[in-house]
Structures are given as structure tokens and as C-alpha cells.
PDB file of N, CA and C in Angstrom:
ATOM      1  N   UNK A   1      -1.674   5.596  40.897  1.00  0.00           N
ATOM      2  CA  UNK A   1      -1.021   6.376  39.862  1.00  0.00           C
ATOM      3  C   UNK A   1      -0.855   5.519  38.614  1.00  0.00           C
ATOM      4  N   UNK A   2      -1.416   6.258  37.658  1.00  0.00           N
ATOM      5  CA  UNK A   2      -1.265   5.250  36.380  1.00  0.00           C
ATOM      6  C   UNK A   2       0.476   5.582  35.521  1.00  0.00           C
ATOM      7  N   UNK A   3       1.292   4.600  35.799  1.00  0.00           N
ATOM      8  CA  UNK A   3       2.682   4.780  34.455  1.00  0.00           C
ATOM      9  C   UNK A   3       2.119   4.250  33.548  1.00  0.00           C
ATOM     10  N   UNK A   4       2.523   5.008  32.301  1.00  0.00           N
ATOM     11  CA  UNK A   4       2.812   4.812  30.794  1.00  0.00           C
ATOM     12  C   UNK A   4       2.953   3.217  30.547  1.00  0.00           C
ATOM     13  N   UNK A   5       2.841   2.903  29.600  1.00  0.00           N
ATOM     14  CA  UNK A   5       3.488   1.593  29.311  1.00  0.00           C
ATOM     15  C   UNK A   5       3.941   1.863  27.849  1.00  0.00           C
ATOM     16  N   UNK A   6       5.091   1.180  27.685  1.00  0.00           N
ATOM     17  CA  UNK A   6       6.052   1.115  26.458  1.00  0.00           C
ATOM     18  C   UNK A   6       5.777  -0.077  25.309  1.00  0.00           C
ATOM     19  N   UNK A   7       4.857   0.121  24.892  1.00  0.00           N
ATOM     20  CA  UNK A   7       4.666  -1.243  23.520  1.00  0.00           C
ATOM     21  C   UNK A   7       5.538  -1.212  22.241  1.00  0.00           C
ATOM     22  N   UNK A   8       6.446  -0.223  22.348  1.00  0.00           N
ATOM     23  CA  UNK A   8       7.442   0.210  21.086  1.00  0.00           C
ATOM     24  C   UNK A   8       7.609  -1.753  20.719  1.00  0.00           C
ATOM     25  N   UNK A   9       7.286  -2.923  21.603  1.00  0.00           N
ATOM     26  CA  UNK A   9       8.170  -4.261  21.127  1.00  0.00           C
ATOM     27  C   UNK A   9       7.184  -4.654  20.689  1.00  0.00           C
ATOM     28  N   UNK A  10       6.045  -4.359  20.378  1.00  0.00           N
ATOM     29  CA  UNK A  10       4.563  -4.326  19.356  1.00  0.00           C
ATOM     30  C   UNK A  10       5.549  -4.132  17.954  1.00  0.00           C
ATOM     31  N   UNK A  11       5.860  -3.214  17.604  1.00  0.00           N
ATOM     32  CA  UNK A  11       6.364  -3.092  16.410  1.00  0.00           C
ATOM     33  C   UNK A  11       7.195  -3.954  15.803  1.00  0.00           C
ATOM     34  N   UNK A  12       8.275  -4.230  16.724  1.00  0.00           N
ATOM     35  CA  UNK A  12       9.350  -5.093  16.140  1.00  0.00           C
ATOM     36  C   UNK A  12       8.745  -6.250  15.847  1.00  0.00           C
ATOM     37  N   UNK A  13       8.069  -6.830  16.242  1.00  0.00           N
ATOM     38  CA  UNK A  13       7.438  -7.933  16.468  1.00  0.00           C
ATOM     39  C   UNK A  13       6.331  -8.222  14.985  1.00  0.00           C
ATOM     40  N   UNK A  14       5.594  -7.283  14.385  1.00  0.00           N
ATOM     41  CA  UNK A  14       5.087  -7.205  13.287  1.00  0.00           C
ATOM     42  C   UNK A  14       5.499  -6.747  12.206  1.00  0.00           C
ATOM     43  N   UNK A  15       5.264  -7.812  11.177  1.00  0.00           N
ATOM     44  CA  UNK A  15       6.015  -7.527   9.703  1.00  0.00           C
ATOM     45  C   UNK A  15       5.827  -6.845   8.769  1.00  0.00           C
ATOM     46  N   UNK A  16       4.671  -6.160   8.987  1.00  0.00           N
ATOM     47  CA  UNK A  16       4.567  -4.977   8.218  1.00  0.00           C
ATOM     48  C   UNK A  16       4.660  -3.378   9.200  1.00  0.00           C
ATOM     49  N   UNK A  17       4.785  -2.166   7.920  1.00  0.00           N
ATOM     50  CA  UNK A  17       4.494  -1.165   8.665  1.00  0.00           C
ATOM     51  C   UNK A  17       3.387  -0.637   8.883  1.00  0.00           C
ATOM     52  N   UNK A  18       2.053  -1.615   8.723  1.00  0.00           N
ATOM     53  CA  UNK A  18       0.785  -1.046   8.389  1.00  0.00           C
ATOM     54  C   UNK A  18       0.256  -2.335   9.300  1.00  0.00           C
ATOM     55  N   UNK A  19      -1.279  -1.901   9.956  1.00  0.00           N
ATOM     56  CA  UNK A  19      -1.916  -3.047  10.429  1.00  0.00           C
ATOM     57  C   UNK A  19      -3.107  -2.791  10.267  1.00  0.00           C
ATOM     58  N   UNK A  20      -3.324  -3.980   9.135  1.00  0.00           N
ATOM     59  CA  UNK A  20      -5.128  -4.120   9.062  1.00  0.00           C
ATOM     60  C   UNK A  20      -5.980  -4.423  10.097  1.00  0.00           C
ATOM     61  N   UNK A  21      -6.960  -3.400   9.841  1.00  0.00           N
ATOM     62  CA  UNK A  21      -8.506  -3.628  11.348  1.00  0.00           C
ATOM     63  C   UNK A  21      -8.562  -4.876  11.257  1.00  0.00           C
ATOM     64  N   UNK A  22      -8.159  -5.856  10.098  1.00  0.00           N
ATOM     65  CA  UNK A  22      -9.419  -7.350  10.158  1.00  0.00           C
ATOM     66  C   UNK A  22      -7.946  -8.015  11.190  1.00  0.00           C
ATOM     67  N   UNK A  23      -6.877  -7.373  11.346  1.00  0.00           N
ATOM     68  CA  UNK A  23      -5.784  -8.318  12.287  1.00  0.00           C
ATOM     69  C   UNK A  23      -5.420  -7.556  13.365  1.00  0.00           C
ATOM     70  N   UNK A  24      -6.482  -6.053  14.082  1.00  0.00           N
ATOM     71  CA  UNK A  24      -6.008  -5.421  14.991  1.00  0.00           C
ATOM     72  C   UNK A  24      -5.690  -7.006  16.751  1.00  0.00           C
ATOM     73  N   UNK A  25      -6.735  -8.027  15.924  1.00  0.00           N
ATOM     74  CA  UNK A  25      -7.294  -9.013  17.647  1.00  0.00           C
ATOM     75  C   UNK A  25      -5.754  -9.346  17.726  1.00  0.00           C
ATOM     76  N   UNK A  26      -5.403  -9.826  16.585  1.00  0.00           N
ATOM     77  CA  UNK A  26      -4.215 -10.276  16.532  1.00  0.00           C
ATOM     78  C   UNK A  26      -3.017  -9.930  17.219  1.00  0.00           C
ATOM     79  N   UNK A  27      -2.859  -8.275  16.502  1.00  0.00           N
ATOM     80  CA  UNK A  27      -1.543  -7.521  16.803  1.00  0.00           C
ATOM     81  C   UNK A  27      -1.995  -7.096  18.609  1.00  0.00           C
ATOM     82  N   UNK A  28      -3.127  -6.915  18.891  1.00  0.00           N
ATOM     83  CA  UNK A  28      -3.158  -6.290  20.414  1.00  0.00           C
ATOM     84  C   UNK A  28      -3.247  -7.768  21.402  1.00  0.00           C
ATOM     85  N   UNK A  29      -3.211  -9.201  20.831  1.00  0.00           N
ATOM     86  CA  UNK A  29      -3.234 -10.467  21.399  1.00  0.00           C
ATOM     87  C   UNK A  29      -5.159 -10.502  21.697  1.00  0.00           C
ATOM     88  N   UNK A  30      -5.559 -10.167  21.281  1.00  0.00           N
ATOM     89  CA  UNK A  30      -7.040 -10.052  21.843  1.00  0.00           C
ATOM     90  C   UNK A  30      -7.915  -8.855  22.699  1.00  0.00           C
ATOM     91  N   UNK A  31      -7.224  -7.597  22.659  1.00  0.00           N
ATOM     92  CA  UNK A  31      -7.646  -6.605  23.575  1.00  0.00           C
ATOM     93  C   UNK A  31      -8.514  -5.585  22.728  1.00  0.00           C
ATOM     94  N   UNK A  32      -8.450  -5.661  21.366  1.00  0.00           N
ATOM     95  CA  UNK A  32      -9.621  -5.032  20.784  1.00  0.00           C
ATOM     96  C   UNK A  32      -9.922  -5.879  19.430  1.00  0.00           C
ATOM     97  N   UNK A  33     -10.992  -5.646  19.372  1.00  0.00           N
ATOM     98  CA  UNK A  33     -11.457  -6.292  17.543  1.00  0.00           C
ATOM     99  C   UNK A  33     -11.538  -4.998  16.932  1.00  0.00           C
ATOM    100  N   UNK A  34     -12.145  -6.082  15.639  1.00  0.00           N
ATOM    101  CA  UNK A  34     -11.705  -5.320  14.691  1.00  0.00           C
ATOM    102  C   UNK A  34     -13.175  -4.604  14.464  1.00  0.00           C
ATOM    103  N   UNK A  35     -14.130  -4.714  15.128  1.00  0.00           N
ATOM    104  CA  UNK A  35     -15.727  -3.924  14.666  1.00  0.00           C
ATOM    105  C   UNK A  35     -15.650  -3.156  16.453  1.00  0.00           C
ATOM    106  N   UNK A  36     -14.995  -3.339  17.478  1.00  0.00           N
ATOM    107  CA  UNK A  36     -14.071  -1.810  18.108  1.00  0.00           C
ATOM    108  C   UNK A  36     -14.111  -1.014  17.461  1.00  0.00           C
ATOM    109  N   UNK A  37     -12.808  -1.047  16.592  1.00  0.00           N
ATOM    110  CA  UNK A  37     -11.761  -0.385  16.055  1.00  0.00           C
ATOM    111  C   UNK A  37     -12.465   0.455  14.810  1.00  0.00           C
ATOM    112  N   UNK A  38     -13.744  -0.418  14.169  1.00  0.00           N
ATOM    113  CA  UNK A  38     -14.766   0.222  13.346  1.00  0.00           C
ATOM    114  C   UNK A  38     -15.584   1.662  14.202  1.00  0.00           C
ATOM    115  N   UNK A  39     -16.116   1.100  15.508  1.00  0.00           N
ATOM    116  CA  UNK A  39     -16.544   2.052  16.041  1.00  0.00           C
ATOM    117  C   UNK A  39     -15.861   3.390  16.699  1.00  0.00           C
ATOM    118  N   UNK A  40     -14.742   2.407  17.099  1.00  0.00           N
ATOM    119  CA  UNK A  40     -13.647   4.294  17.282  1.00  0.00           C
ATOM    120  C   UNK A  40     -13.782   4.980  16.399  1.00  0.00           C
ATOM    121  N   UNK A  41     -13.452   4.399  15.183  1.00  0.00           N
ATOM    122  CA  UNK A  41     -12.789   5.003  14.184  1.00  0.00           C
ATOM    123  C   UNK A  41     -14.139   6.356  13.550  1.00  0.00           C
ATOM    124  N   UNK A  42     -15.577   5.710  14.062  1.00  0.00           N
ATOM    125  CA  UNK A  42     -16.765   6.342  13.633  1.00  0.00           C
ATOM    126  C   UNK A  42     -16.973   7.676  14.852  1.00  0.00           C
ATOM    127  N   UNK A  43     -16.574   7.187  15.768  1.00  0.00           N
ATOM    128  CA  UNK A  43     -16.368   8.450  16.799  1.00  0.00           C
ATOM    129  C   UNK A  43     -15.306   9.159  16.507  1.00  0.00           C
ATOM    130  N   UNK A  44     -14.574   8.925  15.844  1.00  0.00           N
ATOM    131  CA  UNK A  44     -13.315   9.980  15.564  1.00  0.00           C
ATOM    132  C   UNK A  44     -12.449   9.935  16.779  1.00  0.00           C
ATOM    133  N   UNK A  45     -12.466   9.118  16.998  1.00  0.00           N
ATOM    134  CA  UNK A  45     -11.359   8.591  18.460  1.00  0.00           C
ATOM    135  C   UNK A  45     -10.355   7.719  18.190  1.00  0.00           C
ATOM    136  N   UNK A  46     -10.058   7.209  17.171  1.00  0.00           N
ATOM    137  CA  UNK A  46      -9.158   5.703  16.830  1.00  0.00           C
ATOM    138  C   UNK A  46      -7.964   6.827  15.868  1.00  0.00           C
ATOM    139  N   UNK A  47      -7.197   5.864  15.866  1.00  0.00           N
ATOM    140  CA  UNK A  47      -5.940   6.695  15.830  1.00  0.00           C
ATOM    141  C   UNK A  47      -5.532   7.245  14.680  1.00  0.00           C
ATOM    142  N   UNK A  48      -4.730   8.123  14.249  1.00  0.00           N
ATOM    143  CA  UNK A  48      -4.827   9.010  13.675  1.00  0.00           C
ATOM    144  C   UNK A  48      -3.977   8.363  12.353  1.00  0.00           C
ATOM    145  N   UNK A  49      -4.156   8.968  11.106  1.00  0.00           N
ATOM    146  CA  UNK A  49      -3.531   8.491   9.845  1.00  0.00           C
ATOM    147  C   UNK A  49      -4.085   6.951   8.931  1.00  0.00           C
ATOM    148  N   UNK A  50      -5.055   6.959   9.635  1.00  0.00           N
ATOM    149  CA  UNK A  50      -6.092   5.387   8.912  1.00  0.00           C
ATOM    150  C   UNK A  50      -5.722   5.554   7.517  1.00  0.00           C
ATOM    151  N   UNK A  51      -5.268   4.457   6.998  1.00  0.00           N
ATOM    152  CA  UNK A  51      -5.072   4.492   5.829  1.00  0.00           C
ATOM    153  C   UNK A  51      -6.955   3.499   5.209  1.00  0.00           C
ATOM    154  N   UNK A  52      -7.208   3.867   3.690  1.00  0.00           N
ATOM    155  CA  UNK A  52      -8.330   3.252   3.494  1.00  0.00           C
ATOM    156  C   UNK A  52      -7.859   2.766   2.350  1.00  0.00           C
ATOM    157  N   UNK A  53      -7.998   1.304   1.796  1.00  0.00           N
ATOM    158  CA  UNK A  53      -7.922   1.005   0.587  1.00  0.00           C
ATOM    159  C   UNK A  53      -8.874   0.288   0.148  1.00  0.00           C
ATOM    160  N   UNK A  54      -9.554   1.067  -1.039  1.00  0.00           N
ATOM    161  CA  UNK A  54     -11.227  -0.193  -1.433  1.00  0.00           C
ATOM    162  C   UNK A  54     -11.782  -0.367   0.094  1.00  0.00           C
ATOM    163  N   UNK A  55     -12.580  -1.128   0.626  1.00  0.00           N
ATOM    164  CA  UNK A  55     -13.380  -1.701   1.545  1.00  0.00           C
ATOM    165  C   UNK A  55     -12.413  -1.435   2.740  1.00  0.00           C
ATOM    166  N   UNK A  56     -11.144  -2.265   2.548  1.00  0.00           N
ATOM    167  CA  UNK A  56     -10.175  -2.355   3.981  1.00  0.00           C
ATOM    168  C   UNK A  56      -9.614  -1.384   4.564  1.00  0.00           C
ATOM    169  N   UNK A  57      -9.729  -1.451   5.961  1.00  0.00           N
ATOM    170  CA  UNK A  57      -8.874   0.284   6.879  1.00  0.00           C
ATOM    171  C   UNK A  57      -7.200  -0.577   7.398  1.00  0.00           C
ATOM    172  N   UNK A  58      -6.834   0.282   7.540  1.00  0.00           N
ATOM    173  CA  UNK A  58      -5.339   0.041   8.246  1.00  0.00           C
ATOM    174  C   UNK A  58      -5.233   0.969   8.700  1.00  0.00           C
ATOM    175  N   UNK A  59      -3.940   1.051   9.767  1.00  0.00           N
ATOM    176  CA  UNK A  59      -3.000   1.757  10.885  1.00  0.00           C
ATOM    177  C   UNK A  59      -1.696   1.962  10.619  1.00  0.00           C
ATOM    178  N   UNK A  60      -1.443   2.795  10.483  1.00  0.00           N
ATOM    179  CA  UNK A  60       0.099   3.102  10.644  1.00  0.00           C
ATOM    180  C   UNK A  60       0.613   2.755  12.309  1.00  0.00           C
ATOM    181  N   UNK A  61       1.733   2.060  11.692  1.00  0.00           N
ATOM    182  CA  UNK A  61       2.289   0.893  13.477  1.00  0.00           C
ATOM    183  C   UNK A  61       2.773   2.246  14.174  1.00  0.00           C
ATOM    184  N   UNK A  62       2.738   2.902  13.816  1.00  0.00           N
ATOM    185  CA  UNK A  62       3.311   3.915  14.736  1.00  0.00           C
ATOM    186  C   UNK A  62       2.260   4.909  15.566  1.00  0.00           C
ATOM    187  N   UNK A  63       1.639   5.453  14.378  1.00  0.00           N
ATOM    188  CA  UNK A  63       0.289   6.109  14.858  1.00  0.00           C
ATOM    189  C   UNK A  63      -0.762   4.823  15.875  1.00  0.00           C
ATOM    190  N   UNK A  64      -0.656   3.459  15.718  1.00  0.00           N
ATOM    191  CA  UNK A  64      -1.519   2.707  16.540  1.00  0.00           C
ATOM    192  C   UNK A  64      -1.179   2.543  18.293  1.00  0.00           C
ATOM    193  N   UNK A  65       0.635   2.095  17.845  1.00  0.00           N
ATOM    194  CA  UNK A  65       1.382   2.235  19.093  1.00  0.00           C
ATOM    195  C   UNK A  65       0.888   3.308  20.008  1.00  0.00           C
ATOM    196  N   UNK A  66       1.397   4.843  19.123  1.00  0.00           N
ATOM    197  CA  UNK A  66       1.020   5.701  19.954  1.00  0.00           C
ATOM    198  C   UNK A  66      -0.262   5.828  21.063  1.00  0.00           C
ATOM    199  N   UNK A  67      -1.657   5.748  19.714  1.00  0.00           N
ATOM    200  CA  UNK A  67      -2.977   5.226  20.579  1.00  0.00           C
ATOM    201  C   UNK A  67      -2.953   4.572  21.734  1.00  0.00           C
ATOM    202  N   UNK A  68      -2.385   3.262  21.406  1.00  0.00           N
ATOM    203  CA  UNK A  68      -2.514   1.987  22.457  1.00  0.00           C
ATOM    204  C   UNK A  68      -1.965   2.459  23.997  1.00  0.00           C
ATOM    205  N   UNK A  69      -1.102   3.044  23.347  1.00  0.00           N
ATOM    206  CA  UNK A  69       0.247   3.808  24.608  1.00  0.00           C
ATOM    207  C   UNK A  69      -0.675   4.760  25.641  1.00  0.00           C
ATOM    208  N   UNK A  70      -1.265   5.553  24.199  1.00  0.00           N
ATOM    209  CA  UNK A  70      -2.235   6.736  25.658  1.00  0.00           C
ATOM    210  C   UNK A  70      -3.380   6.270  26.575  1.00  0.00           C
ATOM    211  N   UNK A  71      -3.744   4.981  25.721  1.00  0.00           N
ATOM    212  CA  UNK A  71      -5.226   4.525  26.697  1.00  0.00           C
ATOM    213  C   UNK A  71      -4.614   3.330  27.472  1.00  0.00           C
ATOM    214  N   UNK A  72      -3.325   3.320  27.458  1.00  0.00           N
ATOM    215  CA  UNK A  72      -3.020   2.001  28.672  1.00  0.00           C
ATOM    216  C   UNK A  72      -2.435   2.628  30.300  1.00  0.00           C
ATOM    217  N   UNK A  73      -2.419   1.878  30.674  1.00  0.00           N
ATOM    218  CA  UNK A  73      -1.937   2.014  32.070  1.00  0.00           C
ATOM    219  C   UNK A  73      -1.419   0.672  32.884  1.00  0.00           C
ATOM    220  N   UNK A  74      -0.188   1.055  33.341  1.00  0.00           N
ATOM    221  CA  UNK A  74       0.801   0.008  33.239  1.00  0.00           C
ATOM    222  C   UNK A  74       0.563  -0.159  34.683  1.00  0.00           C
ATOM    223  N   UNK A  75       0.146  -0.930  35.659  1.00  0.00           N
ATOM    224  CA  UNK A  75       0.004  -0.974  36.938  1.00  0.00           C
ATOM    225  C   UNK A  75       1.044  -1.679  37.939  1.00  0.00           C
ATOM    226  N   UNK A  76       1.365  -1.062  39.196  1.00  0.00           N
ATOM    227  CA  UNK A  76       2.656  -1.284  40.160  1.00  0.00           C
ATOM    228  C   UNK A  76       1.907  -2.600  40.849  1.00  0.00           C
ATOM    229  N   UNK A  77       3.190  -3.324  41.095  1.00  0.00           N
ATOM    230  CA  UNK A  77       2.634  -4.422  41.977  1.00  0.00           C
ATOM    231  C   UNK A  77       3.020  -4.313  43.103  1.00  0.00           C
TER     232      UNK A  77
END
């Protein structure tokens, strides 16, 4: 059975309310890059509210959380 997992301490933890693709390796510790996050985003699968400015994409920390939240699975030991 897959539980939810709660990353809401993702947020607190980052200083902005926005997270650039070129620092997604960063904010997820290494669980996606940032040419991933290019290709979700080209499938129309990456999370919702991408902000675009000139060249660079960003995330709203909330809309990313959410994402991260639905494709994880928190496993029982």
C-alpha cells in the first residue's frame, strides 16, 4: 500500500516562493534535474502554474510540493 508523504518541510526550508528548473537537483536533494523537469514540462505533466521569465522556467513552491506529493510514495518498514 502506497501512504502519501508530506514534504510541506520542502517549503520552509527554501527561501524563496518560486523554484528555478536550473535548482529543481537542489530543492528535491538530487531526485530530479533540471532537463527532467524540461521534459515533463514538454509532456504537459510537470506541475502546474510554471512561471516563464526570458529563457528561465520556475515553480510555484506550492504547485511543485503538490506534484512531488502525488508521484511519491512513502513506504512502511
Amino acid at each position: 500500500m502506497c501512504n502519501k508523504s508530506d514534504l510541506s518541510s520542502l517549503a520552509r526550508k527554501w527561501p524563496s516562493n518560486i523554484v528555478a528548473r536550473e535548482a529543481i537537483s537542489q530543492f528535491t536533494g538530487g531526485l530530479y534535474t533540471s532537463s527532467y523537469m524540461a521534459n515533463i514540462d514538454s509532456q504537459g505533466a510537470g506541475p502546474e502554474g510554471r512561471i516563464r521569465i526570458g529563457r528561465k522556467v520556475a515553480y510555484p513552491i506550492d504547485a511543485l510540493i503538490s506534484w512531488l506529493e502525488k508521484r511519491s510514495c512513502k513506504q512502511d518498514e
